[in-house]
Protein backbone atom coordinates (compact mmCIF):
# COMPACT_ATOMS: atom_id res chain seq x y z
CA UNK A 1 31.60 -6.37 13.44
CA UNK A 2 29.14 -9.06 12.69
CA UNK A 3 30.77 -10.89 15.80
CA UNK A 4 30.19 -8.37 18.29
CA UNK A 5 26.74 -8.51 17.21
CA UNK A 6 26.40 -12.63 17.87
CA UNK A 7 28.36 -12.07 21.61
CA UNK A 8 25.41 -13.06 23.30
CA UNK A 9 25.46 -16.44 21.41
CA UNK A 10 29.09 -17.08 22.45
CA UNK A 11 28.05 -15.71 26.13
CA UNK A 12 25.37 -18.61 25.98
CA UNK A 13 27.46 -21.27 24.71
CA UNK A 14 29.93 -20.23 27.68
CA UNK A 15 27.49 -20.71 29.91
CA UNK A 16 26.85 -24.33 29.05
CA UNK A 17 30.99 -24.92 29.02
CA UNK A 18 30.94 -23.77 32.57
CA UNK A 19 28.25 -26.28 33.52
CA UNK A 20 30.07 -29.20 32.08
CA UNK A 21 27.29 -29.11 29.35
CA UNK A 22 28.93 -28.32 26.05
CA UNK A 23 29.24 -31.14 23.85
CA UNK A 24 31.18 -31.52 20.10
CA UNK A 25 29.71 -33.70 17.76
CA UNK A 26 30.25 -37.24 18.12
CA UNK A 27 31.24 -38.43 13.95
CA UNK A 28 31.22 -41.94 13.33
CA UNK A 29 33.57 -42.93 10.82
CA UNK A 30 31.90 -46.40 10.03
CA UNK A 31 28.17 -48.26 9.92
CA UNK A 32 25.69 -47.65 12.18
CA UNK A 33 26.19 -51.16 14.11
CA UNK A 34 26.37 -52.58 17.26
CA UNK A 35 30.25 -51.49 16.83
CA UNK A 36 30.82 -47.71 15.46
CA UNK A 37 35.19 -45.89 14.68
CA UNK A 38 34.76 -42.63 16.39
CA UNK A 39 38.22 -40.68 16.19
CA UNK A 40 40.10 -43.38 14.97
CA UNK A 41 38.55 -46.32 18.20
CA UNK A 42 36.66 -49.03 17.71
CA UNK A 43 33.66 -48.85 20.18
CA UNK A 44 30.57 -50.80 21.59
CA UNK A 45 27.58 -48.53 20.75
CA UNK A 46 24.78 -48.02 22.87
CA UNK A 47 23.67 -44.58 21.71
CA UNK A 48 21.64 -45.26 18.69
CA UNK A 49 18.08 -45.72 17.97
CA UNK A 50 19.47 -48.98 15.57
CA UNK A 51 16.73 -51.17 17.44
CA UNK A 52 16.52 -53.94 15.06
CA UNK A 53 19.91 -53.49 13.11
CA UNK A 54 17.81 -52.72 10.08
CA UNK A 55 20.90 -50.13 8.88
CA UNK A 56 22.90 -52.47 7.37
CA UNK A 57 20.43 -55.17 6.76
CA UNK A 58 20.98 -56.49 3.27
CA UNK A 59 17.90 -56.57 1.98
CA UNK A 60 17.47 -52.75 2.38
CA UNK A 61 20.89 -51.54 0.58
CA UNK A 62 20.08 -53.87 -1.92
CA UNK A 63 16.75 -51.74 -2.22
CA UNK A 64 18.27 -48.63 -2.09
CA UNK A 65 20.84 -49.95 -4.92
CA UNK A 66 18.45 -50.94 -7.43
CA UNK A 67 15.92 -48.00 -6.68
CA UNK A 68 18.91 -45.62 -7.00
CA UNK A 69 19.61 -47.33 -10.21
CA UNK A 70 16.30 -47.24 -11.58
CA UNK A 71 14.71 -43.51 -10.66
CA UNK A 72 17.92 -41.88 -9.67
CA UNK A 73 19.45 -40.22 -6.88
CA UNK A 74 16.96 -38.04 -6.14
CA UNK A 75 13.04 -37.41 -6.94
CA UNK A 76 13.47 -33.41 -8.05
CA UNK A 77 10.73 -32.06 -7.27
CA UNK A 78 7.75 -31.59 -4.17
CA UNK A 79 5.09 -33.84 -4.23
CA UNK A 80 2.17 -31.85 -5.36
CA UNK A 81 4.46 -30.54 -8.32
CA UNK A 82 6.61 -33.93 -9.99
CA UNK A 83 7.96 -35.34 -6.98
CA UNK A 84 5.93 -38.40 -6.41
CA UNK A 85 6.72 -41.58 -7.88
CA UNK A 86 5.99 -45.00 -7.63
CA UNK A 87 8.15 -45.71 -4.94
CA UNK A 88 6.57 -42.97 -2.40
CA UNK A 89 3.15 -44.62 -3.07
CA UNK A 90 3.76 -47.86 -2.71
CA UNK A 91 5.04 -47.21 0.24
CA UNK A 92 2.49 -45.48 1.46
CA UNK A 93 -0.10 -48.19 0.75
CA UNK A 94 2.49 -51.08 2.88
CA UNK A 95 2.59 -48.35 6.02
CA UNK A 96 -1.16 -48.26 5.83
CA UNK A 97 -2.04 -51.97 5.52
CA UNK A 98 1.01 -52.57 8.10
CA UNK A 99 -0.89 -50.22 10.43
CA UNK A 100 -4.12 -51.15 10.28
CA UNK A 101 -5.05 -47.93 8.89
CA UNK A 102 -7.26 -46.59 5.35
CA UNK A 103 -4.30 -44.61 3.83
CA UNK A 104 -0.79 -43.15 5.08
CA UNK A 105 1.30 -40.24 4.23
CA UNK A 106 4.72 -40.07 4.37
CA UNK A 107 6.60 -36.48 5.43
CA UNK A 108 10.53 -35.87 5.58
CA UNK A 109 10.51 -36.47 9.38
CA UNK A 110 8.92 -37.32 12.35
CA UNK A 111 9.54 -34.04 13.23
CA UNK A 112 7.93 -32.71 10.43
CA UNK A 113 5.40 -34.95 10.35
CA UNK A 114 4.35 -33.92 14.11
CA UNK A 115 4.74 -30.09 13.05
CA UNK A 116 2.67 -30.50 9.94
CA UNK A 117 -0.42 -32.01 11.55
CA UNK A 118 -0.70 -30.51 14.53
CA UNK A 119 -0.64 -27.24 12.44
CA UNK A 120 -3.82 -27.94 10.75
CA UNK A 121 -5.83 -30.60 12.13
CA UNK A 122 -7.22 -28.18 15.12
CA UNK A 123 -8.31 -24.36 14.57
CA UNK A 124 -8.53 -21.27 16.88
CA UNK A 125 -11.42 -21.83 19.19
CA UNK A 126 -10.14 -25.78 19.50
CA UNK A 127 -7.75 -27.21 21.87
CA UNK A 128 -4.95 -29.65 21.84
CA UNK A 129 -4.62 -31.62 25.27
CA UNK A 130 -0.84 -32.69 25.69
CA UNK A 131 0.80 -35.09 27.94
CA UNK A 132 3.84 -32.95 29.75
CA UNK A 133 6.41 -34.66 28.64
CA UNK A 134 5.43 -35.24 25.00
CA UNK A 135 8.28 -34.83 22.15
CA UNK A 136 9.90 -31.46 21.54
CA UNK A 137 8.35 -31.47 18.14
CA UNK A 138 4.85 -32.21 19.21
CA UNK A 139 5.80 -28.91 21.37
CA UNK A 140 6.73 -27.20 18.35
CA UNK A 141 3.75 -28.00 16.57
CA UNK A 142 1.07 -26.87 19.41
CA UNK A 143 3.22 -23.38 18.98
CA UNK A 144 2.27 -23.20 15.50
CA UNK A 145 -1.02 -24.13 15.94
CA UNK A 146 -3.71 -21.23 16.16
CA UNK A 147 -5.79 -23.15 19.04
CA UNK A 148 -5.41 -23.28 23.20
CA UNK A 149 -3.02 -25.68 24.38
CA UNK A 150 -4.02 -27.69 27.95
CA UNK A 151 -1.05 -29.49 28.94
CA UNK A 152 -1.43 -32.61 31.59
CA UNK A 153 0.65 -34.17 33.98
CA UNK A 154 2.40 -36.62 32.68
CA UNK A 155 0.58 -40.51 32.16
CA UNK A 156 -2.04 -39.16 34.36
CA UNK A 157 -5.12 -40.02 33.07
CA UNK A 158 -7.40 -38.50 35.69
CA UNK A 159 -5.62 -35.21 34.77
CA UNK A 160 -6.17 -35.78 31.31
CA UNK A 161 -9.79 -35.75 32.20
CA UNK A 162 -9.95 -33.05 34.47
CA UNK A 163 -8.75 -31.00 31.17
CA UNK A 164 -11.16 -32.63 28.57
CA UNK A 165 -14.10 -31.53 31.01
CA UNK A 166 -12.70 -27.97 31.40
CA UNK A 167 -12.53 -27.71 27.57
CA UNK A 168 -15.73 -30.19 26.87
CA UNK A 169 -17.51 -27.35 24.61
CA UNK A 170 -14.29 -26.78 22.69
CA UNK A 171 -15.43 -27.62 18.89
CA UNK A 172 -12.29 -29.54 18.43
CA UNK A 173 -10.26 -31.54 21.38
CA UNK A 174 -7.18 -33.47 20.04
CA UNK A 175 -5.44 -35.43 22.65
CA UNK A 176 -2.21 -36.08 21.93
CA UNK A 177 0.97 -38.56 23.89
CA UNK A 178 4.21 -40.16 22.93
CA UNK A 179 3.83 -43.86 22.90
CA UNK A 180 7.14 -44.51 24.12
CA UNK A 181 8.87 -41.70 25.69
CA UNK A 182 11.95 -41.26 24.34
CA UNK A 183 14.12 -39.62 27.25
CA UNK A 184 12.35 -42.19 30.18
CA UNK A 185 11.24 -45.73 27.96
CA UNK A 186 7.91 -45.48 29.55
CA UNK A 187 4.82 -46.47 27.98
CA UNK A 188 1.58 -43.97 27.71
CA UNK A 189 -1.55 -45.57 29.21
CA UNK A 190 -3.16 -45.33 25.89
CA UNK A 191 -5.87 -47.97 26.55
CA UNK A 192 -7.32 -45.31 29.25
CA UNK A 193 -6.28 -42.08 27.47
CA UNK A 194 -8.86 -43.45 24.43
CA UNK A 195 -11.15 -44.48 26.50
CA UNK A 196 -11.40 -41.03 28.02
CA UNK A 197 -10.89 -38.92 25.03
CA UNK A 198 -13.96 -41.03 23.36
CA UNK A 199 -16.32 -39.94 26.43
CA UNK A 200 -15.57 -36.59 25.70
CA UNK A 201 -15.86 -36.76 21.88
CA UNK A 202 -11.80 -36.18 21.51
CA UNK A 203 -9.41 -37.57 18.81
CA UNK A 204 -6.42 -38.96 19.67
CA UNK A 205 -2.98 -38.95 18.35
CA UNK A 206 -0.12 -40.94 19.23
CA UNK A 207 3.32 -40.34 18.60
CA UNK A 208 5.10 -43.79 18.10
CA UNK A 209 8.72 -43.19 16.86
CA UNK A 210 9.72 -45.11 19.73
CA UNK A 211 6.92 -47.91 19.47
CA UNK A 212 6.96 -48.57 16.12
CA UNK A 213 8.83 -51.77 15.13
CA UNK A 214 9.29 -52.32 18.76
CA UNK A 215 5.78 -53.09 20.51
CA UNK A 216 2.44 -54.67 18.73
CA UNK A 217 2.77 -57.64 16.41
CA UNK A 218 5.73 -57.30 13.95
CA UNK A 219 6.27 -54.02 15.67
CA UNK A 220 3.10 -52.44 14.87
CA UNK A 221 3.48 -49.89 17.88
CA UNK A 222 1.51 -49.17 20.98
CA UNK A 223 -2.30 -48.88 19.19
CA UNK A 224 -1.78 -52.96 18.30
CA UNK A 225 -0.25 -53.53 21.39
CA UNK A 226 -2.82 -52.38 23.71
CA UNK A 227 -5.39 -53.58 21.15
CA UNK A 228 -6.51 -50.40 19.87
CA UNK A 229 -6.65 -50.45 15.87
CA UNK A 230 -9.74 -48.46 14.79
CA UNK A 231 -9.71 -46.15 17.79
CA UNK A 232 -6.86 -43.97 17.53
CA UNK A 233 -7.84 -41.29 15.21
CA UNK A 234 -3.75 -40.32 14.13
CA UNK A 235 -0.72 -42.68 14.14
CA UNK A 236 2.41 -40.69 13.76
CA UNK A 237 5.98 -43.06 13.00
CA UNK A 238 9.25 -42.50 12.11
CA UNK A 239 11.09 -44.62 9.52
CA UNK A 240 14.23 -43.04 11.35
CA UNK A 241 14.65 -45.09 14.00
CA UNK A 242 13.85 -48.90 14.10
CA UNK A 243 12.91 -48.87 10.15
CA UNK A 244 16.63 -47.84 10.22
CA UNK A 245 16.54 -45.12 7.26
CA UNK A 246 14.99 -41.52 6.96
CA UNK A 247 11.50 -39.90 7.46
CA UNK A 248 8.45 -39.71 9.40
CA UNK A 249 4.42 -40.78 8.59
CA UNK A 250 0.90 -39.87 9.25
CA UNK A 251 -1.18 -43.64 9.29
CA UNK A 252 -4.83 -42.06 9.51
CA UNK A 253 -8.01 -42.24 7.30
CA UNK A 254 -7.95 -41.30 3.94
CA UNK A 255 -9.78 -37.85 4.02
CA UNK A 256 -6.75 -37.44 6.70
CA UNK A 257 -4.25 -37.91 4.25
CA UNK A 258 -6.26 -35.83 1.27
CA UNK A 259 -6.52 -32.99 3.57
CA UNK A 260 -2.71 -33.16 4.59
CA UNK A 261 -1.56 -33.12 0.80
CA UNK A 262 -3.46 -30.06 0.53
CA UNK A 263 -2.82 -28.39 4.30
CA UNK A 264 0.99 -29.71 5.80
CA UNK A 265 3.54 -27.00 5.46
CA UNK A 266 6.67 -29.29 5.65
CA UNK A 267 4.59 -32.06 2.85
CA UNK A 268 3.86 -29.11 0.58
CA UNK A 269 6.94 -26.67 0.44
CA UNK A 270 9.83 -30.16 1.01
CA UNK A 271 11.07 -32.19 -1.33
CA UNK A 272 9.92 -35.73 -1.33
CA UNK A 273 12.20 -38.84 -0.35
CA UNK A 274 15.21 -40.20 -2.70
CA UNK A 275 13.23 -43.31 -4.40
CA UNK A 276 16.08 -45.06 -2.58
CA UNK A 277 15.12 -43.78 0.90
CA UNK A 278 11.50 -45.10 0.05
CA UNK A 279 12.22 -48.46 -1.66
CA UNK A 280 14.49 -48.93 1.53
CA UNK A 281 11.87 -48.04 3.79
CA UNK A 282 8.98 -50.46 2.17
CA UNK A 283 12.09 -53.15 2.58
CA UNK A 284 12.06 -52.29 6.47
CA UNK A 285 8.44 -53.33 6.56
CA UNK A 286 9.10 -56.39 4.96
CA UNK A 287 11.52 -57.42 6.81
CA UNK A 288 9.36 -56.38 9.97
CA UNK A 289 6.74 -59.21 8.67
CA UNK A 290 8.80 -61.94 7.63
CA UNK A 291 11.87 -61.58 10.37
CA UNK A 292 9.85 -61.69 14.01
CA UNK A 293 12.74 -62.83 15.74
CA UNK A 294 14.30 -59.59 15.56
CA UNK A 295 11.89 -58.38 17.87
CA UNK A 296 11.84 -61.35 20.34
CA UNK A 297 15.82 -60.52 20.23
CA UNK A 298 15.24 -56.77 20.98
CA UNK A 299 13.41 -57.50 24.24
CA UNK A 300 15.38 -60.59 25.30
CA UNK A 301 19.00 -58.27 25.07
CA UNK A 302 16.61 -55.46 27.25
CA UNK A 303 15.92 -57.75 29.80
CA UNK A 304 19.51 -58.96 30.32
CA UNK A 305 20.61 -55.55 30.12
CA UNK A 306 18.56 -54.04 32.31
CA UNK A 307 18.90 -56.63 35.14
CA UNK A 308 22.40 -56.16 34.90
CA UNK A 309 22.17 -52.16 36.03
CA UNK A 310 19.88 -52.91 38.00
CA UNK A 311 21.50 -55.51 40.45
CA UNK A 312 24.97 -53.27 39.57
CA UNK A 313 22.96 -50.52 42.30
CA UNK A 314 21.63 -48.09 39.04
CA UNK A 315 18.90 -46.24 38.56
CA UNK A 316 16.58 -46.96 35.62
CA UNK A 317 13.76 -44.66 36.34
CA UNK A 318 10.38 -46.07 34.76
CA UNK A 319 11.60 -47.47 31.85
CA UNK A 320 9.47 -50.46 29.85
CA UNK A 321 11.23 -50.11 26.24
CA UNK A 322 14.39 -50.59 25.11
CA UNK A 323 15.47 -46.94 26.19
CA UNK A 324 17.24 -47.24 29.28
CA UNK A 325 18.14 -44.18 31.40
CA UNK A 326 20.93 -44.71 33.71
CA UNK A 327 20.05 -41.59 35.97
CA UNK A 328 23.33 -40.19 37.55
CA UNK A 329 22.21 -36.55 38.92
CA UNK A 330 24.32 -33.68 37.97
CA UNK A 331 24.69 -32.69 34.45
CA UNK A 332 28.18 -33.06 34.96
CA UNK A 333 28.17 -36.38 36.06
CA UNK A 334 26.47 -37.64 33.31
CA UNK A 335 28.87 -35.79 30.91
CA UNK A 336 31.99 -37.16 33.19
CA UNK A 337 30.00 -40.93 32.78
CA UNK A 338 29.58 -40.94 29.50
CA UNK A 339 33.62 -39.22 28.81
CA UNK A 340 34.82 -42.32 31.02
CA UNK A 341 32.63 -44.80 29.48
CA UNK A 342 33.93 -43.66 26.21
CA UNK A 343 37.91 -44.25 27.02
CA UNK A 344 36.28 -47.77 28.21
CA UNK A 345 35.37 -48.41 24.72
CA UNK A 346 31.46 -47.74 25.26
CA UNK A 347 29.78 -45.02 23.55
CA UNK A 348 27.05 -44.27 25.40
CA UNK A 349 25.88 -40.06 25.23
CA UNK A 350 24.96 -38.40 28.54
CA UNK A 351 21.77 -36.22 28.49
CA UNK A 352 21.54 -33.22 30.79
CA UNK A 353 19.04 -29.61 31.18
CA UNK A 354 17.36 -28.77 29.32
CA UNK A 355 16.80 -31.85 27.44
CA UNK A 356 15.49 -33.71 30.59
CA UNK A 357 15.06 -31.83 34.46
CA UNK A 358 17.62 -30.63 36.20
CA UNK A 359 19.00 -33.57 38.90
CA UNK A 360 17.89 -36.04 36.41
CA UNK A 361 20.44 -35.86 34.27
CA UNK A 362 21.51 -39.34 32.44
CA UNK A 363 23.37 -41.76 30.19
CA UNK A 364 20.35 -42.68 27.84
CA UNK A 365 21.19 -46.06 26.81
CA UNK A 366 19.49 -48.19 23.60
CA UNK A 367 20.38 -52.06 23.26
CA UNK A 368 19.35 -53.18 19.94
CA UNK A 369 18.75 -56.79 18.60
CA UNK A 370 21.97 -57.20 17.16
CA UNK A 371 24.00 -56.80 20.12
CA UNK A 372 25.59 -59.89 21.53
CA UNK A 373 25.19 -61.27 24.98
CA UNK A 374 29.30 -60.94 25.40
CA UNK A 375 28.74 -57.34 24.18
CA UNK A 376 26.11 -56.46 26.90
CA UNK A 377 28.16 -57.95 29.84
CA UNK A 378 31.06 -56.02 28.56
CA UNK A 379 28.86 -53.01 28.54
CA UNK A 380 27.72 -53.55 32.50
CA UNK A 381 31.20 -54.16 33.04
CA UNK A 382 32.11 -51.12 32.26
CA UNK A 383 29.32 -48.78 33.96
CA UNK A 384 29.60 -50.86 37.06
CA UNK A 385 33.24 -49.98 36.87
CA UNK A 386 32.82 -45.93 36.26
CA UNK A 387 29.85 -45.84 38.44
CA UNK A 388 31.90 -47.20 41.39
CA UNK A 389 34.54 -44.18 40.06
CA UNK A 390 32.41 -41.63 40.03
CA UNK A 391 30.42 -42.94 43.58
CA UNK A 392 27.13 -43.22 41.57
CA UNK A 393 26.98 -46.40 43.24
């Protein structure tokens, strides 16, 4: 039977029940917002990646409406066959300009778009020198990529060197970090990472899912914000998470983004965006420009927030961002946190192995722009109350 074949899948998934580990899908029956319905309850939400509230921002359903309208649901095709449109390049050319960049290209993910260049832009004989705790799909990509991987200790810059020397006659070295990282909210040293990848003849590439529309002016990401534009050789972004709709990018030169279009698995063998995923993105950006205070918001409501768990006895690990781990231990503790935090009217999810280390298990909190001040103190409230329960502090 084909499920005696798949036992070892149900042994596995046993294995995580028994460690308090095993999760069902959370389903939201409303808007992404600062307030989601799950199973019938109304609930402050501190789970998303929603940093700016762009979701629901009028000006991008309206977008999505009237591209919808005008192209269709859907663009039918890949992009090197029918499938690009006006939309997708104009786009394109805003995500450039609004990163200081020649050209951009947009891919169906960050994921993908991490895959898809770190697949071709180094060959066997190169290397690819990776900060430790770098994105799961910058891991992904190094696997599918023919050359040696040299992996450093994490934000450690002399480490970073120590690897550039060992691999200094490589033909290719491609250095590559999160900007923000997205299970700790810390910030990679990228000032001193390009400054040692360029004495070794290295391009760079920065992962800023978790940067992007949060740091740099107007949310540029961590290149503007440590003064970088021109120097980092690959910007990869998300329009996922604070450009609140779907996909990922690739803000480089333009021979990068020729070569891409021709090379990128996920680019050529996906089809492209809805024309109203893309007309809603190119909205994001404009609000980005003309709607600062969004921004000033986002860091004002982390400040208060993080204060609060702090003098509340919590640990916050290194976080800088907007991400905010509230470390608890166990992997069931944070599971039992986040259950009791729920039935408190807070969603906030627990993370646990293998996602982050084992002991370090936590409730990974986001507070977005759109929360209230009355909303955040409820929200300390709450985790000062079920910490207390659960004698996390």
């Amino acid at each position: 039977m084909i499920t005696d074949k798949m036992q070892y899948l149900a042994e596995d998934l046993n294995g995580l029940r028994s460690r308090g580990l095993f999760r069902p899908l959370r389903v939201l029956e409303s808007a992404q917002d600062t307030e989601v319905t799950i199973e019938g309850r109304r609930l402050l939400n501190l789970s998303s990646n929603n940093y700016l509230g762009l979701t629901t921002h009028p000006r991008l359903t309206q977008a999505m409406i009237e591209a919808t309208a005008q192209y269709g649901a859907g663009s039918g095709a890949v992009r090197t066959i029918a499938g690009t449109m006006a939309v997708h390049e104009a786009l394109e050319r805003k995500l450039a300009d609004f990163k200081h960049t020649e050209a951009s290209l947009v891919f169906q993910s960050g994921f993908t778009a991490n895959v898809g260049v770190l697949q071709v832009m180094v060959q066997e004989g190169d290397v690819i020198v990776s900060d430790e705790l770098n994105h799961a799909s910058i891991i992904d990509g190094i696997r599918l990529s023919k050359a040696e991987r040299s992996i450093y200790r994490h934000r450690d810059v002399d480490d970073l060197e120590q690897h550039l020397s060992k691999h200094r006659d490589k033909r290719m070295k491609l250095v590559v970090t999160d900007g923000v990282f997205s299970m700790d909210g810390d910030i990679a040293p990228l000032k001193q990472i390009v400054e040692r990848a360029e004495a070794y003849s290295a391009l760079v590439m920065v992962d800023d899912a978790h940067a992007s529309g949060v740091l740099g002016r107007n949310g540029r990401g961590t290149v503007n914000h440590f003064g970088l534009d021109g120097r980092v050789d690959l910007q990869i972004g998300t329009l996922s998470k604070a450009i609140g709709v779907l996909g990922g990018y690739v803000a480089s030169t333009q021979t990068v983004r020729d070569f891409l279009i021709h090379r990128a698995r996920p680019f050529l063998f996906s089809t492209s965006h809805p024309p109203g995923v893309a007309a809603a993105c190119t909205a994001a950006l404009d609000v980005l420009l003309s709607e600062p205070e969004r921004i000033d918001r986002l860091w004002a409501n982390t400040r208060r927030f993080k204060d609060g768990l702090r003098r509340s006895g919590f640990q916050t690990g290194a976080s800088e961002t907007p991400i905010t781990p509230v470390i608890v231990g166990a992997g069931q503790t944070a599971m039992d946190f986040s259950d009791r935090l729920f039935q408190a009217g807070i969603f906030a999810q627990g993370i646990g192995y293998p996602t982050v280390p084992e002991g370090r298990a936590r409730i990974r909190t986001i507070v977005t722009s759109a929360h209230s001040e009355a909303q955040l103190d409820h929200a300390l409230e709450a985790f000062e109350t079920v910490g207390k329960q659960l004698r996390v502090i």
